[in-house]
Protein backbone atom coordinates (compact mmCIF):
# COMPACT_ATOMS: atom_id res chain seq x y z
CA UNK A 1 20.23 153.65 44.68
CA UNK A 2 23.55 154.18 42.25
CA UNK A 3 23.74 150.99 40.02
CA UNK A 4 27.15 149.72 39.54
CA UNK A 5 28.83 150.24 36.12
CA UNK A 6 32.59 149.09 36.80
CA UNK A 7 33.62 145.33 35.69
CA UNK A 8 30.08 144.36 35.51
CA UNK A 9 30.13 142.68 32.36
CA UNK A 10 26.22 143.02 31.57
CA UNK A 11 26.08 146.51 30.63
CA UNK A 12 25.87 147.66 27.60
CA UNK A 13 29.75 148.75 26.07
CA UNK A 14 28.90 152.67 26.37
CA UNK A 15 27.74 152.06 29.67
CA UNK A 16 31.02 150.47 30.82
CA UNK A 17 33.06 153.48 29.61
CA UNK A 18 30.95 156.04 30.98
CA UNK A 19 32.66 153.73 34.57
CA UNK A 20 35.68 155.08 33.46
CA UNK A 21 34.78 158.98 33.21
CA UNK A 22 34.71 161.04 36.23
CA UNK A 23 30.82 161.04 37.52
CA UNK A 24 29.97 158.03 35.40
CA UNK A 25 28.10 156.02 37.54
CA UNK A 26 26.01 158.93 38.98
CA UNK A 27 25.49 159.72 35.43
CA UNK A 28 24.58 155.92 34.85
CA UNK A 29 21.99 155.70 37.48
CA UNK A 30 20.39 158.49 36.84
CA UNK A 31 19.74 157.31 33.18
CA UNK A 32 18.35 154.15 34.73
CA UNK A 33 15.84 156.10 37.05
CA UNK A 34 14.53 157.64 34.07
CA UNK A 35 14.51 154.47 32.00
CA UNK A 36 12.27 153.08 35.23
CA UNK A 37 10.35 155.96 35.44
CA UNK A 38 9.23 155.97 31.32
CA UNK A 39 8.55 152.45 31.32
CA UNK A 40 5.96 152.70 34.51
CA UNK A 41 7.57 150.27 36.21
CA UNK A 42 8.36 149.48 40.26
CA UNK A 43 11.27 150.74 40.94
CA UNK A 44 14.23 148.22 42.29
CA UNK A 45 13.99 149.42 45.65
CA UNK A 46 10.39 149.33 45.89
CA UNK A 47 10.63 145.83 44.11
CA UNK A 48 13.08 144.64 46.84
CA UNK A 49 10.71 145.93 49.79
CA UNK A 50 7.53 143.68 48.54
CA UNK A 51 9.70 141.40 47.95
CA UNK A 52 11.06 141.04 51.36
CA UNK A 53 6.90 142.08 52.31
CA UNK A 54 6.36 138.80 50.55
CA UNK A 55 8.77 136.50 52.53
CA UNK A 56 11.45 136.63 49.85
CA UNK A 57 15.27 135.76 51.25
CA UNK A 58 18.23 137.73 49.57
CA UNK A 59 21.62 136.79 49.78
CA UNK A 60 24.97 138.30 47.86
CA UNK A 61 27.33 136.01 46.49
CA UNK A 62 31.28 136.48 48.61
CA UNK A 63 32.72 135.49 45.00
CA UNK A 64 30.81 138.39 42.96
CA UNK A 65 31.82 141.12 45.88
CA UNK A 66 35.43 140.32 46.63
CA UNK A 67 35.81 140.60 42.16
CA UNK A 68 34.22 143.62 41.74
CA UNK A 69 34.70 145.36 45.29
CA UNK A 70 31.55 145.25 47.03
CA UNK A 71 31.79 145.78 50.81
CA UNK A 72 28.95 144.01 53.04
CA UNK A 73 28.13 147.79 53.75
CA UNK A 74 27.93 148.51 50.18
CA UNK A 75 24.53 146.36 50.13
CA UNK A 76 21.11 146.88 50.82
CA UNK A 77 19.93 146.61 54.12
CA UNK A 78 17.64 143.82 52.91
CA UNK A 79 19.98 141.72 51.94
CA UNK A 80 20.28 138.55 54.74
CA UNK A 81 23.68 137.16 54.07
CA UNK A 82 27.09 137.13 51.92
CA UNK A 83 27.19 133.40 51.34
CA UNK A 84 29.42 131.06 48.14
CA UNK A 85 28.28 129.24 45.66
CA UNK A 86 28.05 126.01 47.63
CA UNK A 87 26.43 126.99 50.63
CA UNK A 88 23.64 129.14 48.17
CA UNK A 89 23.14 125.58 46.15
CA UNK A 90 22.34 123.84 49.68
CA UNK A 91 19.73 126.35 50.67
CA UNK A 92 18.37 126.88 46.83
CA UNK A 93 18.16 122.96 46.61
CA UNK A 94 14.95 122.97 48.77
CA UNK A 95 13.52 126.12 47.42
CA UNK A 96 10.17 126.38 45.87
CA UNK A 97 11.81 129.26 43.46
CA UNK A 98 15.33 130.61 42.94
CA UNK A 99 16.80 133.61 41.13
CA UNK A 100 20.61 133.50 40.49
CA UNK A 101 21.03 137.33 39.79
């Protein structure tokens, strides 16, 4: 799993011009994996299989992917549906919990 450093506005500012540099995001990711991997934590694609395990419904926001580029085969497998902001809100409405990630 490569984690995304162009336009995304939460990394850190080194982070965001290592995007910029040619192997950057491999790079990136890699520093994540062993960022994971020191702290003894799940990893993000074994927290996204229990989470699915658990019953857990992912969706990707259209808005978030057309900005930064994201192609519907870009995404995990596990992810259910590319839906906006409005139709997300119906669904989350009725929810017992909801992450807006």
């Amino acid at each position: 799993m490569e984690v995304s450093i162009a336009g995304n506005p939460g990394m850190p500012t080194m982070a965001k011009v290592a995007g910029v540099v040619p192997f950057g995001t491999k790079m990136v990711s890699s520093m994540f994996k062993t960022q994971f991997a020191k702290s003894q934590v799940m990893s993000i694609r074994d927290f996204v299989r229990e989470s699915k395990e658990l019953g857990v419904h992912m969706v990707a926001c259209q808005m978030s992917m057309d900005v930064l580029g994201v192609k519907r085969e870009d995404l995990v497998p596990e992810i259910e549906d590319v839906v906006g902001a409005a139709t997300f809100l119906d669904f989350a409405r009725d929810a017992k919990v909801s992450l807006f990630i």
